[in-house]
PDB file of N, CA and C in Angstrom:
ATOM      1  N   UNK A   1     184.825  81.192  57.842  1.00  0.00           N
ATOM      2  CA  UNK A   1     185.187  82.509  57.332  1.00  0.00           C
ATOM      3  C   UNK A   1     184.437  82.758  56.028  1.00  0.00           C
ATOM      4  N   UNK A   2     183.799  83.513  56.173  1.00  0.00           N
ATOM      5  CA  UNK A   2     182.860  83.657  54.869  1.00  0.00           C
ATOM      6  C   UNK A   2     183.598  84.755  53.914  1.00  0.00           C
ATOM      7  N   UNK A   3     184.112  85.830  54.181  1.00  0.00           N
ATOM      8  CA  UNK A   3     184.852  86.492  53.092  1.00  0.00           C
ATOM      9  C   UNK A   3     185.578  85.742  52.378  1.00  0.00           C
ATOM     10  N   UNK A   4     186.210  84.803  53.022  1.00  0.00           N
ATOM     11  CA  UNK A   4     187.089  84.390  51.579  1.00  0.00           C
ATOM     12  C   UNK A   4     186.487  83.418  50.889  1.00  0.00           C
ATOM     13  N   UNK A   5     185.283  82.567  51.560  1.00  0.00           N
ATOM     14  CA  UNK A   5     184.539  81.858  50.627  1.00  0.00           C
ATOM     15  C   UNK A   5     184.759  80.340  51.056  1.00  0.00           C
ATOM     16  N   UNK A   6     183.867  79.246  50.661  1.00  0.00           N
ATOM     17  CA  UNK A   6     183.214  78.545  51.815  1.00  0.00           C
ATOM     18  C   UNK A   6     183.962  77.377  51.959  1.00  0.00           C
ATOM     19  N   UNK A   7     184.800  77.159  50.749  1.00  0.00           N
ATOM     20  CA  UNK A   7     185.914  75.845  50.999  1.00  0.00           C
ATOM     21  C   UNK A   7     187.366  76.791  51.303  1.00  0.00           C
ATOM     22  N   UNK A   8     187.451  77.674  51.750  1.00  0.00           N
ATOM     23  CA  UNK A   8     189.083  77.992  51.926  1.00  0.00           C
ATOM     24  C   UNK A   8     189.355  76.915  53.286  1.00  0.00           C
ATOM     25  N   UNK A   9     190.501  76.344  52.964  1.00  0.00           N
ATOM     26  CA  UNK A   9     191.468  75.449  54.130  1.00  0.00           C
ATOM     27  C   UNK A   9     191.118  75.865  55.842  1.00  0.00           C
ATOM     28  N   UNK A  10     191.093  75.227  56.687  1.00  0.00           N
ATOM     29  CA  UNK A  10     191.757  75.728  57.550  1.00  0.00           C
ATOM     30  C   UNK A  10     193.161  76.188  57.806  1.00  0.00           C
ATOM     31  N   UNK A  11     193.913  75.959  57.048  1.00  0.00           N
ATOM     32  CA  UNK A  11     195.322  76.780  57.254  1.00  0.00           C
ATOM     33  C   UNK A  11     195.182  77.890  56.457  1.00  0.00           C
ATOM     34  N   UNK A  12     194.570  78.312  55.697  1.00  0.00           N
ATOM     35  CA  UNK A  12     194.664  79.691  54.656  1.00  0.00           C
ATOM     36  C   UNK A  12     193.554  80.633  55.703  1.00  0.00           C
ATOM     37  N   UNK A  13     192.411  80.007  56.283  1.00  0.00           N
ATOM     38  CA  UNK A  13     191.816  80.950  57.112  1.00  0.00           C
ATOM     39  C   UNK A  13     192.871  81.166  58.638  1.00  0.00           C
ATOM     40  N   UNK A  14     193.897  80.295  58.878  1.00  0.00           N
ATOM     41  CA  UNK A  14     194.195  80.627  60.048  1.00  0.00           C
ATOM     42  C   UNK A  14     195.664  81.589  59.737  1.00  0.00           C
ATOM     43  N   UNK A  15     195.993  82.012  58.081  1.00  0.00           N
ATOM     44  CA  UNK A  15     196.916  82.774  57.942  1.00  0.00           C
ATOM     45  C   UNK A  15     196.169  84.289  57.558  1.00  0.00           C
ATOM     46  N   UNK A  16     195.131  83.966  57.198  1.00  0.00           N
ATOM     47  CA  UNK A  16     194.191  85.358  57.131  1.00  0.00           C
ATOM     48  C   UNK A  16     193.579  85.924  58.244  1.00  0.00           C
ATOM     49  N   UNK A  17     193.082  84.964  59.458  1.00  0.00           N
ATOM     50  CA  UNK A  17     192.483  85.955  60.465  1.00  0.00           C
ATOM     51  C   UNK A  17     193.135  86.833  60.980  1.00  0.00           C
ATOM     52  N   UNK A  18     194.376  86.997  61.091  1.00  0.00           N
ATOM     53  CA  UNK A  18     195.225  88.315  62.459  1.00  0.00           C
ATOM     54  C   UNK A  18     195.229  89.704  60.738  1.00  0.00           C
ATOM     55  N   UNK A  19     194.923  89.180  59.168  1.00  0.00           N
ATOM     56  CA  UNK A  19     194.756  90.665  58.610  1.00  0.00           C
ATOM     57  C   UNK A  19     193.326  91.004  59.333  1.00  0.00           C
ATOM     58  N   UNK A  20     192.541  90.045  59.181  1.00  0.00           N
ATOM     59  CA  UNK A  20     190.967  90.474  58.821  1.00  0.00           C
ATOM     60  C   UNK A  20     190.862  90.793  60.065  1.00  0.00           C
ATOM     61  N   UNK A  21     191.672  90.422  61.186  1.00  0.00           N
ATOM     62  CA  UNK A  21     190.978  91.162  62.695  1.00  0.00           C
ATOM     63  C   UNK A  21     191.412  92.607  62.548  1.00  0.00           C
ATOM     64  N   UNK A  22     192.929  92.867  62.196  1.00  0.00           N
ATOM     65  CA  UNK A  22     193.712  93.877  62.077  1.00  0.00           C
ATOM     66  C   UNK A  22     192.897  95.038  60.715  1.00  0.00           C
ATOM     67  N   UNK A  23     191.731  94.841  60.255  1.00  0.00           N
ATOM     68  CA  UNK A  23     191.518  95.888  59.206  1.00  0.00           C
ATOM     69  C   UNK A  23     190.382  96.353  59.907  1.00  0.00           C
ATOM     70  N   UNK A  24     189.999  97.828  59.496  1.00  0.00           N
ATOM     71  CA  UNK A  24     188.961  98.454  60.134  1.00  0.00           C
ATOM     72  C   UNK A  24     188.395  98.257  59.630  1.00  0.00           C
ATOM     73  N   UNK A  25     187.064  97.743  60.590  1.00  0.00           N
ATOM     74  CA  UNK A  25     185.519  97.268  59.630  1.00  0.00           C
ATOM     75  C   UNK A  25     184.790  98.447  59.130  1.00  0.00           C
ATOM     76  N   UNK A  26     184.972  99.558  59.256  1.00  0.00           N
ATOM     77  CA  UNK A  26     184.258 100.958  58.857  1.00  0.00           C
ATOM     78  C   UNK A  26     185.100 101.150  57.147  1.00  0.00           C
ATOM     79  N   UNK A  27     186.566 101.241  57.711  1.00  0.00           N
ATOM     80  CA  UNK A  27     187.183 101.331  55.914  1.00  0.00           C
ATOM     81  C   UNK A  27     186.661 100.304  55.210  1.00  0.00           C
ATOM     82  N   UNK A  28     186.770  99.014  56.015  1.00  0.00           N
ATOM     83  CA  UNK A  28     186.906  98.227  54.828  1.00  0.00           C
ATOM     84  C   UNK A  28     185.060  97.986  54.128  1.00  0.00           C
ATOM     85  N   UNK A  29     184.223  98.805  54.879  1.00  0.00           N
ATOM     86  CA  UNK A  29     182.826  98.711  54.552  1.00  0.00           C
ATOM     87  C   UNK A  29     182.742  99.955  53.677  1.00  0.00           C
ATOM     88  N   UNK A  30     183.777 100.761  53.783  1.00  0.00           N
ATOM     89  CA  UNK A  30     183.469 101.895  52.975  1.00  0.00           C
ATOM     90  C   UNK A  30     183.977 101.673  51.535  1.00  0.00           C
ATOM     91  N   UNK A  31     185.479 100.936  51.495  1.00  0.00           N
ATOM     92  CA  UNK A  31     185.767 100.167  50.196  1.00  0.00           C
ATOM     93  C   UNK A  31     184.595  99.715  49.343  1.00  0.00           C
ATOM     94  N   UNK A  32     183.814  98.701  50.413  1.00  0.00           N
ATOM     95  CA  UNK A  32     182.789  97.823  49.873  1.00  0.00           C
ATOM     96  C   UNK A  32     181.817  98.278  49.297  1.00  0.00           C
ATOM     97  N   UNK A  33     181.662  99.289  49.755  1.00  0.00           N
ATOM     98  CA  UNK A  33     180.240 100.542  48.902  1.00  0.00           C
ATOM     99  C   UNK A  33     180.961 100.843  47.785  1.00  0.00           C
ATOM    100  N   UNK A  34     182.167 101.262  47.950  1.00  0.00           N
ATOM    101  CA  UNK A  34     182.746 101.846  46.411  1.00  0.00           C
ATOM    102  C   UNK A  34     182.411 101.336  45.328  1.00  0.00           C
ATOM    103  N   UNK A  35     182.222 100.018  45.332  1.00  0.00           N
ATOM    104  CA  UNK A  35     182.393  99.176  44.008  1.00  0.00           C
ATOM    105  C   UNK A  35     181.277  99.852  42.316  1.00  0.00           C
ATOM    106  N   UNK A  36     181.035  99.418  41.954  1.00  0.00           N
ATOM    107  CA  UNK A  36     180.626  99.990  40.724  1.00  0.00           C
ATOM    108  C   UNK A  36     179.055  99.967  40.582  1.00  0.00           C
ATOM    109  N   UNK A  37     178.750 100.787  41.599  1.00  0.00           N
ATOM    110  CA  UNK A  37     177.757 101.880  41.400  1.00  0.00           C
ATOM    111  C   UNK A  37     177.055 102.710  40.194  1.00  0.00           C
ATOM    112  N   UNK A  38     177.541 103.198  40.082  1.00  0.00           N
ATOM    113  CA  UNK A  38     177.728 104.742  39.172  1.00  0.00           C
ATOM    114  C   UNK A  38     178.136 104.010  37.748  1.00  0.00           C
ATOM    115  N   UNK A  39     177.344 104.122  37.163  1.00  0.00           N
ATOM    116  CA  UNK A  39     177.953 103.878  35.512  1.00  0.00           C
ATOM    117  C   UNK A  39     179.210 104.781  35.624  1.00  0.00           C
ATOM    118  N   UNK A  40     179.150 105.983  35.147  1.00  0.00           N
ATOM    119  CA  UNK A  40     179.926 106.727  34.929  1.00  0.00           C
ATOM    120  C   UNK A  40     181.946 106.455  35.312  1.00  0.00           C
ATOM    121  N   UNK A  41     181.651 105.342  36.628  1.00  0.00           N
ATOM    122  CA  UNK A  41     182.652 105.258  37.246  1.00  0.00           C
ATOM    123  C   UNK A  41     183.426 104.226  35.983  1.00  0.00           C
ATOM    124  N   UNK A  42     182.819 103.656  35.257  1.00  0.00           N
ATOM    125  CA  UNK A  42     183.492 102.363  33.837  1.00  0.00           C
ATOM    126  C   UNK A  42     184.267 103.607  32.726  1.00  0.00           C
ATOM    127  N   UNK A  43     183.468 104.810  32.836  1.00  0.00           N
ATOM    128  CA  UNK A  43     184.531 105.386  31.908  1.00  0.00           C
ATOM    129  C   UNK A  43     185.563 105.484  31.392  1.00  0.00           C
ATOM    130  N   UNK A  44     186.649 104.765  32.102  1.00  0.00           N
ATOM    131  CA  UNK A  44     188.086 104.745  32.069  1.00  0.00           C
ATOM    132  C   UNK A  44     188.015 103.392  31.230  1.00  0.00           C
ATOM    133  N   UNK A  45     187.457 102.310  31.014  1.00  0.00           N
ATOM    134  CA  UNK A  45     186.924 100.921  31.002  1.00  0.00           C
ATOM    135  C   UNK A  45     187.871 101.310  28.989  1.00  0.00           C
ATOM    136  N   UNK A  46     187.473 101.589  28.034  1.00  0.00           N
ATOM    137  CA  UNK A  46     187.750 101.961  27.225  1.00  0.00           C
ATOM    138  C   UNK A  46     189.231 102.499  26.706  1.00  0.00           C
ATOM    139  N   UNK A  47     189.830 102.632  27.688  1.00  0.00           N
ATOM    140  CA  UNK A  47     191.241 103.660  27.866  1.00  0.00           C
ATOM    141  C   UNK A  47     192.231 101.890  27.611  1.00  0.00           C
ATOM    142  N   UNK A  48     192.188 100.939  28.406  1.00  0.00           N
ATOM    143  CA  UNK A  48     193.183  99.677  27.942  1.00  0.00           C
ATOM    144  C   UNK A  48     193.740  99.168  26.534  1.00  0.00           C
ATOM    145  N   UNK A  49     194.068  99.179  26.164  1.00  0.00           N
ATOM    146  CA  UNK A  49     194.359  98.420  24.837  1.00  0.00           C
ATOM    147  C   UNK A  49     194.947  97.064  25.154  1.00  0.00           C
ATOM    148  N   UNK A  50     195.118  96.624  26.271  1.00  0.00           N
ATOM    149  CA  UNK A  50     195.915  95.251  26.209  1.00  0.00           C
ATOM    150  C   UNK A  50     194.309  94.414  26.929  1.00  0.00           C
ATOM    151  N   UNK A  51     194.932  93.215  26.681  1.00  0.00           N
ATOM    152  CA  UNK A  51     193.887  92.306  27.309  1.00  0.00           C
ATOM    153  C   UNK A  51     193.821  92.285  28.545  1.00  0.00           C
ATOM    154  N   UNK A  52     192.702  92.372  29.349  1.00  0.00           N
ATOM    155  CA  UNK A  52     192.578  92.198  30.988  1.00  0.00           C
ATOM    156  C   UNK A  52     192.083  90.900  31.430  1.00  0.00           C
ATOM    157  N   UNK A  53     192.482  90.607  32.090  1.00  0.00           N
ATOM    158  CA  UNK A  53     192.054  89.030  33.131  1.00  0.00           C
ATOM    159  C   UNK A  53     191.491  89.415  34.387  1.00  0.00           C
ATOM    160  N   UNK A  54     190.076  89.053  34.747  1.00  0.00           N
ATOM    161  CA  UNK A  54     189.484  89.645  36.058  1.00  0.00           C
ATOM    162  C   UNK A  54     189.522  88.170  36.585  1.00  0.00           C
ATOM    163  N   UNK A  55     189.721  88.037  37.886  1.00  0.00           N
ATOM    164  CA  UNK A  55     189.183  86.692  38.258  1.00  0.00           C
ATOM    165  C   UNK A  55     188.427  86.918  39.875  1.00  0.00           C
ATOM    166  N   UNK A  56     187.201  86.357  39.983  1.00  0.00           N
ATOM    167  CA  UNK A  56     186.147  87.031  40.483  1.00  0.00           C
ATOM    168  C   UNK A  56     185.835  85.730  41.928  1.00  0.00           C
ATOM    169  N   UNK A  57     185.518  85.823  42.398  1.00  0.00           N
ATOM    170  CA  UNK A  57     185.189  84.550  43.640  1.00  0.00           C
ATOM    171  C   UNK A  57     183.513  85.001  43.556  1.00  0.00           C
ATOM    172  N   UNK A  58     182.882  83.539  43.049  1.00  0.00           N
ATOM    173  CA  UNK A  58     181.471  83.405  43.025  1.00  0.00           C
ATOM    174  C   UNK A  58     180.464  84.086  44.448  1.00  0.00           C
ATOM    175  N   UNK A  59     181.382  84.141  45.312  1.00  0.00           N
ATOM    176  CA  UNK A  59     180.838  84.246  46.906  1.00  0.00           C
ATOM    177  C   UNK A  59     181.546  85.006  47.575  1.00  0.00           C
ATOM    178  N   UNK A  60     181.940  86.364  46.786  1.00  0.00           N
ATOM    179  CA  UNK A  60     182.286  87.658  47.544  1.00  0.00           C
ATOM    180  C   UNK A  60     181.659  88.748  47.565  1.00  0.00           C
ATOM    181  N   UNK A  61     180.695  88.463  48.980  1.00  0.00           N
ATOM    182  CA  UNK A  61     180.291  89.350  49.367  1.00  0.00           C
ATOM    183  C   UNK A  61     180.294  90.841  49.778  1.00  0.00           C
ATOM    184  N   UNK A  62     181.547  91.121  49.784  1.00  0.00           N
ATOM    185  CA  UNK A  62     181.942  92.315  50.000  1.00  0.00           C
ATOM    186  C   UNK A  62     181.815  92.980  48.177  1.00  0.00           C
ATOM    187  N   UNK A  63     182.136  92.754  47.318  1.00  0.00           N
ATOM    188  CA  UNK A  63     181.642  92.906  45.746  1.00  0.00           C
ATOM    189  C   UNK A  63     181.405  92.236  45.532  1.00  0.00           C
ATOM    190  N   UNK A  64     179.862  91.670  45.178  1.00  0.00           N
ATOM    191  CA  UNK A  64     178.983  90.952  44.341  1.00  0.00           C
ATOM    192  C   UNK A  64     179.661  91.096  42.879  1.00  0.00           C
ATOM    193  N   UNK A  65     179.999  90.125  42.040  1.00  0.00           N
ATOM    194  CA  UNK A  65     179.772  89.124  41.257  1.00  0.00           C
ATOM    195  C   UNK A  65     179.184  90.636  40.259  1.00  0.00           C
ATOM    196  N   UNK A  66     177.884  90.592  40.442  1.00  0.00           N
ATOM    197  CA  UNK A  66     176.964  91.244  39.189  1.00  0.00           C
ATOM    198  C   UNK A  66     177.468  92.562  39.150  1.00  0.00           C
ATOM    199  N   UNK A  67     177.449  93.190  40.782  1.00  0.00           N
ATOM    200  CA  UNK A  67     177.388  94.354  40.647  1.00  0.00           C
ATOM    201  C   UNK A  67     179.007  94.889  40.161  1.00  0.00           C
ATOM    202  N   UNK A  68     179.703  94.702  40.342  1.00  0.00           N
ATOM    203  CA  UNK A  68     181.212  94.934  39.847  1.00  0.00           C
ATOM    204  C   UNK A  68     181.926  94.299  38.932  1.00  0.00           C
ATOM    205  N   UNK A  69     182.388  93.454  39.003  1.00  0.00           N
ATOM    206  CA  UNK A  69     182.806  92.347  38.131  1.00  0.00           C
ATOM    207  C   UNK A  69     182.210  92.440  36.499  1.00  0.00           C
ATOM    208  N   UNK A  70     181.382  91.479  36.713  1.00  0.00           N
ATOM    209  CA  UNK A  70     180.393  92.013  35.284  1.00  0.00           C
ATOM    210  C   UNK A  70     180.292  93.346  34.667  1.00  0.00           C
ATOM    211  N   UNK A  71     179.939  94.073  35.088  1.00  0.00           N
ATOM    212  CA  UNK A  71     179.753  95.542  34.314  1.00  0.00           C
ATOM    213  C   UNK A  71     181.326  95.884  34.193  1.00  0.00           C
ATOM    214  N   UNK A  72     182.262  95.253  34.466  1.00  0.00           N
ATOM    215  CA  UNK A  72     183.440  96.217  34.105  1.00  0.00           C
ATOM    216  C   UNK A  72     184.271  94.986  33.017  1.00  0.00           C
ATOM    217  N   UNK A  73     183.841  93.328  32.870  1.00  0.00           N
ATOM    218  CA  UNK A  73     184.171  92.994  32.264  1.00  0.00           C
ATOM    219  C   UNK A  73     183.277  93.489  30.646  1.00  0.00           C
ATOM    220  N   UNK A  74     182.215  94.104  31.181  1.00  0.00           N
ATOM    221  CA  UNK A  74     181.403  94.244  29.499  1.00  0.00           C
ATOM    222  C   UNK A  74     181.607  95.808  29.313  1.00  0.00           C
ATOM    223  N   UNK A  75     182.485  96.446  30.148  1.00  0.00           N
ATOM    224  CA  UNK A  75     182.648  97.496  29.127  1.00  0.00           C
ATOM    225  C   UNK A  75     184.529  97.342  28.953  1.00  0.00           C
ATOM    226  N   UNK A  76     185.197  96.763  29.575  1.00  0.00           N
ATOM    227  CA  UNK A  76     186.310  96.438  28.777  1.00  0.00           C
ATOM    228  C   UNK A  76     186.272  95.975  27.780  1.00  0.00           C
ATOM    229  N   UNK A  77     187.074  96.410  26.575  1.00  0.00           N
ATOM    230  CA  UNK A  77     186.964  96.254  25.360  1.00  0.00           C
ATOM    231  C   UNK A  77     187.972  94.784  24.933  1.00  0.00           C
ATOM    232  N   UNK A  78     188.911  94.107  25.724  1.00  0.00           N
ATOM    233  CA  UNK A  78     188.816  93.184  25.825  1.00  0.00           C
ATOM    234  C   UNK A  78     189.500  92.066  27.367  1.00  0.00           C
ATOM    235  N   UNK A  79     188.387  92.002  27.518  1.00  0.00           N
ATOM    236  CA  UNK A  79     188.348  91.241  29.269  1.00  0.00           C
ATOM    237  C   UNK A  79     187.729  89.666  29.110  1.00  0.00           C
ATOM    238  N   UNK A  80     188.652  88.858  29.684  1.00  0.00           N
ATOM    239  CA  UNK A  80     187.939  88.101  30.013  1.00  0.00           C
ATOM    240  C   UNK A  80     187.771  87.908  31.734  1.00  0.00           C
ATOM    241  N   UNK A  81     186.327  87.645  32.166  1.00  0.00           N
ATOM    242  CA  UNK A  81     186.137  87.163  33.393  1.00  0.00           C
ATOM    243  C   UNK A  81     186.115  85.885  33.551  1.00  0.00           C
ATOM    244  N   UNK A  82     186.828  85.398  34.798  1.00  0.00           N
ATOM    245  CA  UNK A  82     186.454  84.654  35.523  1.00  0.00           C
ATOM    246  C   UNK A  82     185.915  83.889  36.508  1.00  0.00           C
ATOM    247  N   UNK A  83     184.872  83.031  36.780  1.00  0.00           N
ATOM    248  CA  UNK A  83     184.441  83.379  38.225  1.00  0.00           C
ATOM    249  C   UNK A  83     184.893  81.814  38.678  1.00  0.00           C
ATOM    250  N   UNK A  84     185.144  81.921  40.288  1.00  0.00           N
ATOM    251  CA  UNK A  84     185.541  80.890  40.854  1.00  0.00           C
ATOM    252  C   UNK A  84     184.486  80.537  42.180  1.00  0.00           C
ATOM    253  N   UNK A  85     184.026  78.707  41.505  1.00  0.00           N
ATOM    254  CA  UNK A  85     182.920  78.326  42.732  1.00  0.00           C
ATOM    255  C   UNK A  85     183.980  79.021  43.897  1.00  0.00           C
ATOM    256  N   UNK A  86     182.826  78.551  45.016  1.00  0.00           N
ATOM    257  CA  UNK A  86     183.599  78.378  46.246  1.00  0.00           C
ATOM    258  C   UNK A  86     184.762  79.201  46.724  1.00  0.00           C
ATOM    259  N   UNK A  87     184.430  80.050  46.027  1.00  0.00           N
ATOM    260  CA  UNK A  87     185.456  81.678  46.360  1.00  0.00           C
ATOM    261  C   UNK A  87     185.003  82.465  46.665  1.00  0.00           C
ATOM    262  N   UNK A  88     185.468  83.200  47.551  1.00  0.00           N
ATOM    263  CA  UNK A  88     184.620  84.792  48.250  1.00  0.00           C
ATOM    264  C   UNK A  88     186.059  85.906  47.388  1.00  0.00           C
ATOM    265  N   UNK A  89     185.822  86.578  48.543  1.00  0.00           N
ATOM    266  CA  UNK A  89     186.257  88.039  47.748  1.00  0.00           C
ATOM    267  C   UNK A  89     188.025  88.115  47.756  1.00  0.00           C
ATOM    268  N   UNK A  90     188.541  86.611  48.336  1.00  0.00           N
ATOM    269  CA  UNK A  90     190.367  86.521  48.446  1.00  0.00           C
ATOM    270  C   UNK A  90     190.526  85.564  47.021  1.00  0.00           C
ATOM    271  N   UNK A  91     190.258  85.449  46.191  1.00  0.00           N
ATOM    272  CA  UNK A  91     190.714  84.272  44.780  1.00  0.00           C
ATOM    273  C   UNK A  91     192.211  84.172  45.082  1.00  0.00           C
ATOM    274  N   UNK A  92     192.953  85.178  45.565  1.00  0.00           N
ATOM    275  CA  UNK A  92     194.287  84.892  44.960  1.00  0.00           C
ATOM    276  C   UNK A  92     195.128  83.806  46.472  1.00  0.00           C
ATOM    277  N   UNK A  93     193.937  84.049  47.537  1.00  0.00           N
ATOM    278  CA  UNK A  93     194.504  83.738  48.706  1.00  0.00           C
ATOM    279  C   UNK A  93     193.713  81.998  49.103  1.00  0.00           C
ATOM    280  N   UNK A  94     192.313  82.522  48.691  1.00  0.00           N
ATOM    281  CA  UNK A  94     191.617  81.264  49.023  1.00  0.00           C
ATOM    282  C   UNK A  94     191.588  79.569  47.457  1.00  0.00           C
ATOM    283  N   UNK A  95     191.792  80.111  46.493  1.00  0.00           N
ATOM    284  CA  UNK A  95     192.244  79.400  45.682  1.00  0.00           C
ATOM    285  C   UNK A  95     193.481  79.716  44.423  1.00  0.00           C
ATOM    286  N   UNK A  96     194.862  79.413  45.499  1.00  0.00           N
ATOM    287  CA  UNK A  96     195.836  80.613  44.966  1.00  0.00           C
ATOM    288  C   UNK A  96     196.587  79.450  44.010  1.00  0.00           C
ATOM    289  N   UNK A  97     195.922  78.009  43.741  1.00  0.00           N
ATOM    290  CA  UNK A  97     196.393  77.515  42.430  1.00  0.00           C
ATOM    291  C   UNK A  97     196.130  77.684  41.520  1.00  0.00           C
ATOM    292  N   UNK A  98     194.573  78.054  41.698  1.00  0.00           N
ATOM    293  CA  UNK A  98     193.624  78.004  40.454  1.00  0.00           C
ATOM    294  C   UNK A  98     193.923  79.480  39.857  1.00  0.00           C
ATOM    295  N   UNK A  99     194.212  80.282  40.475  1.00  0.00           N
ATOM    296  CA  UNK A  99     194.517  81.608  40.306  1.00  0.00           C
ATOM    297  C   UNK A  99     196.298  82.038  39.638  1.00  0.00           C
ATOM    298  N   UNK A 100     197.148  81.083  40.105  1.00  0.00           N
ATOM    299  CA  UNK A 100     198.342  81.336  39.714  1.00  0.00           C
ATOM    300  C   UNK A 100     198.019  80.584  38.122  1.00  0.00           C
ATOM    301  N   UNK A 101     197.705  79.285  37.883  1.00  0.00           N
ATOM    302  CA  UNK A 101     197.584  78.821  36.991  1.00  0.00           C
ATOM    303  C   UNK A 101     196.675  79.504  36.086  1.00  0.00           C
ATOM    304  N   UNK A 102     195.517  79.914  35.699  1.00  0.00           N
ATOM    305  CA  UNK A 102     194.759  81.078  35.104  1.00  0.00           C
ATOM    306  C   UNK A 102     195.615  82.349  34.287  1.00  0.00           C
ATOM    307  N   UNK A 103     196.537  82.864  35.864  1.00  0.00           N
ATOM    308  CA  UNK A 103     197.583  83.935  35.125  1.00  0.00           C
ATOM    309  C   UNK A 103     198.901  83.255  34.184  1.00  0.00           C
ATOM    310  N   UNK A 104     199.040  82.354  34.620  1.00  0.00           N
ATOM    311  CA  UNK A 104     200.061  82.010  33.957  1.00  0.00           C
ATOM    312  C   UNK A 104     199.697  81.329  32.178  1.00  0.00           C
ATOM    313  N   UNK A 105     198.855  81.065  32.539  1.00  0.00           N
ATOM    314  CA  UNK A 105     197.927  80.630  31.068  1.00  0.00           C
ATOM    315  C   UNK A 105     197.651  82.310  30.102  1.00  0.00           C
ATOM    316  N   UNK A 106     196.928  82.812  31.106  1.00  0.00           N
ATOM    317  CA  UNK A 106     196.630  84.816  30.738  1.00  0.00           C
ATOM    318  C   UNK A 106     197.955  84.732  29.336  1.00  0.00           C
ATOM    319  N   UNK A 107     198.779  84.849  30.378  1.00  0.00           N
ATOM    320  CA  UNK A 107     200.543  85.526  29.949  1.00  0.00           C
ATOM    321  C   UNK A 107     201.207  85.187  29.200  1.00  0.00           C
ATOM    322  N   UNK A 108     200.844  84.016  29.077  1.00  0.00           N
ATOM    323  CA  UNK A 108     201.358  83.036  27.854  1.00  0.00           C
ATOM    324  C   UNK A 108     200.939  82.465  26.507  1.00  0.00           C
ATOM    325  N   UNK A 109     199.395  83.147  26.540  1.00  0.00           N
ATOM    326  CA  UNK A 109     199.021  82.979  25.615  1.00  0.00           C
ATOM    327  C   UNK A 109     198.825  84.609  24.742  1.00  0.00           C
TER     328      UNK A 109
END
């Protein structure tokens, strides 16, 4: 399963295939174009005042890494990113320790 990225379990891909069969590949390709294109679309990027936590899967193809991720952690005024090897575009599903632990660190500090 390559969306979620190249070490997810066999049991986490065999609780994800009946979404990923069940989603339309046209929406969910049209999502995938959405991503951050358009400068203009970060405008809002400025509007947060609290701290943001992005956490990003190195190997999600459906949003690249550079093209989304990045440009919205550098115009948040304060973001930190994260990126995770061996993660595609599920972090919270395909490495949902590394991800609970991250937030829980976020929140507490």
């Amino acid at each position: 399963m390559a969306l979620p990225g190249s070490r997810v379990t066999p049991e986490t891909a065999d609780l994800m295939r009946p979404v990923l069969r069940a989603t339309d590949p046209a929406g969910f390709m049209q999502l995938a174009r959405f991503g951050v294109t358009d400068p203009s679309a970060l405008d809002f990027a400025a509007e947060p005042t609290l701290p943001v936590l992005l956490i990003h899967g190195k190997e999600d193809q459906a949003w690249p890494l550079a093209a989304n991720a990045v440009p919205l952690a550098e115009a948040l005024p304060d973001a930190r990113l994260v990126e995770l090897d061996w993660v595609g575009h599920f972090p919270a599903v395909a490495d949902w320790r590394t991800v609970n632990r991250l937030v829980a660190d976020f929140l507490a500090a």
